[in-house]
Protein backbone atom coordinates (compact mmCIF):
# COMPACT_ATOMS: atom_id res chain seq x y z
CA UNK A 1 18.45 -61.62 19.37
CA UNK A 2 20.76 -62.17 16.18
CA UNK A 3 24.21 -60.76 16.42
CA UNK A 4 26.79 -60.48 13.53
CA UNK A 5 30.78 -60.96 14.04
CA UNK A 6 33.12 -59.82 11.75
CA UNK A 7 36.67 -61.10 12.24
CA UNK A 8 39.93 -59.19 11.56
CA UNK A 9 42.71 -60.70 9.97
CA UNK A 10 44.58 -60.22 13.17
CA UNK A 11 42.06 -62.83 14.99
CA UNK A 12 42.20 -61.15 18.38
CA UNK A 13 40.06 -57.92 17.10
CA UNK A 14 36.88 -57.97 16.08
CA UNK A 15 33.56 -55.73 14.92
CA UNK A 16 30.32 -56.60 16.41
CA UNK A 17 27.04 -55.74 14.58
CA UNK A 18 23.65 -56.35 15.51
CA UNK A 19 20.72 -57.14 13.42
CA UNK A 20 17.71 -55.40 12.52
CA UNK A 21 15.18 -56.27 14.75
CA UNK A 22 17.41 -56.62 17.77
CA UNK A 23 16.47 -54.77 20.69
CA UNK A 24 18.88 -52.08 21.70
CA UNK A 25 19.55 -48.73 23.69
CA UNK A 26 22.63 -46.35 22.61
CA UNK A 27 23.78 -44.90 19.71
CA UNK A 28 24.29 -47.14 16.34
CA UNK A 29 26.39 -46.33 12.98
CA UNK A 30 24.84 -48.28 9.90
CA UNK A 31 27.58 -50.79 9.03
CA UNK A 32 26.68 -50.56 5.03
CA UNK A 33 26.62 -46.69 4.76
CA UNK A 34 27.65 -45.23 7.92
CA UNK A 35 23.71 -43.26 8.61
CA UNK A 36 23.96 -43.06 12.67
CA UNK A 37 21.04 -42.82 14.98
CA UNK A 38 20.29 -43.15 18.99
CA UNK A 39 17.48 -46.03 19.86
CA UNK A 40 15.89 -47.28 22.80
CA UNK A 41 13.53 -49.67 21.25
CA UNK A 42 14.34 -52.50 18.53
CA UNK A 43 17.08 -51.58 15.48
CA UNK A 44 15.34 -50.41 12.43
CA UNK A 45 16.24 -50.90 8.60
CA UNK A 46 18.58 -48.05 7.86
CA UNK A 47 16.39 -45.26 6.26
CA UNK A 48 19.32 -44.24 3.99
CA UNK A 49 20.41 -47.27 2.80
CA UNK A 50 17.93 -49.57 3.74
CA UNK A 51 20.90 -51.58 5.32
CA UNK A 52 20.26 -53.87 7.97
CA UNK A 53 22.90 -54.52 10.39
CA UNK A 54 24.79 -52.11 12.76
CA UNK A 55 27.71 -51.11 14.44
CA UNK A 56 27.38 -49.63 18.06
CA UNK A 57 29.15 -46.72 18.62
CA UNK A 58 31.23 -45.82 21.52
CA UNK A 59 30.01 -43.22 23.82
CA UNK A 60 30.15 -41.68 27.42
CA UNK A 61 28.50 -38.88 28.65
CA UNK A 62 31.30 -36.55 28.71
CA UNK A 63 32.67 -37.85 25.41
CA UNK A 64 30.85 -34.06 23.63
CA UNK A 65 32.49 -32.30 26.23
CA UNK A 66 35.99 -33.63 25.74
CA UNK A 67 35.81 -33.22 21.83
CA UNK A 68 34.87 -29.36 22.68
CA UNK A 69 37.70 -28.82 25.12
C-alpha cells in the first residue's frame, strides 16, 4: 500500500492521499480534479481526469442529515 503526504507550510498540518491501486473503503475526492466516488475495493484511476492519487473525504453517517437540518 503506497500512501502520498503532502506537507503544509505550517508543518503541523498535513493532506494525506492514497495511491491508485491502494485498497480502500469510504468515500474519496480526486486530488487532481476534485471527481469524488465511494469504494470498497482497490482505488481506481480517476475516470475524469485520469488522475491517480486521492484525498479521503470526511464522513459520518449523520453528516447528510446535519447539512439538511
Amino acid at each position: 500500500m503506497r500512501m502520498l503526504q503532502e506537507t503544509s507550510s505550517a508543518g503541523a498540518d498535513y493532506v494525506e492521499f492514497l495511491a491508485m491501486g491502494t485498497h480502500a473503503t469510504g468515500q474519496f475526492h480526486c486530488s487532481e480534479c476534485g471527481y469524488g466516488i465511494t469504494i470498497h475495493t482497490e482505488l481506481p484511476r480517476c475516470p475524469m481526469c485520469s488522475g491517480e492519487s486521492w484525498e479521503q473525504t470526511a464522513w459520518s453517517p449523520m453528516s447528510r442529515a446535519l447539512q439538511d437540518a
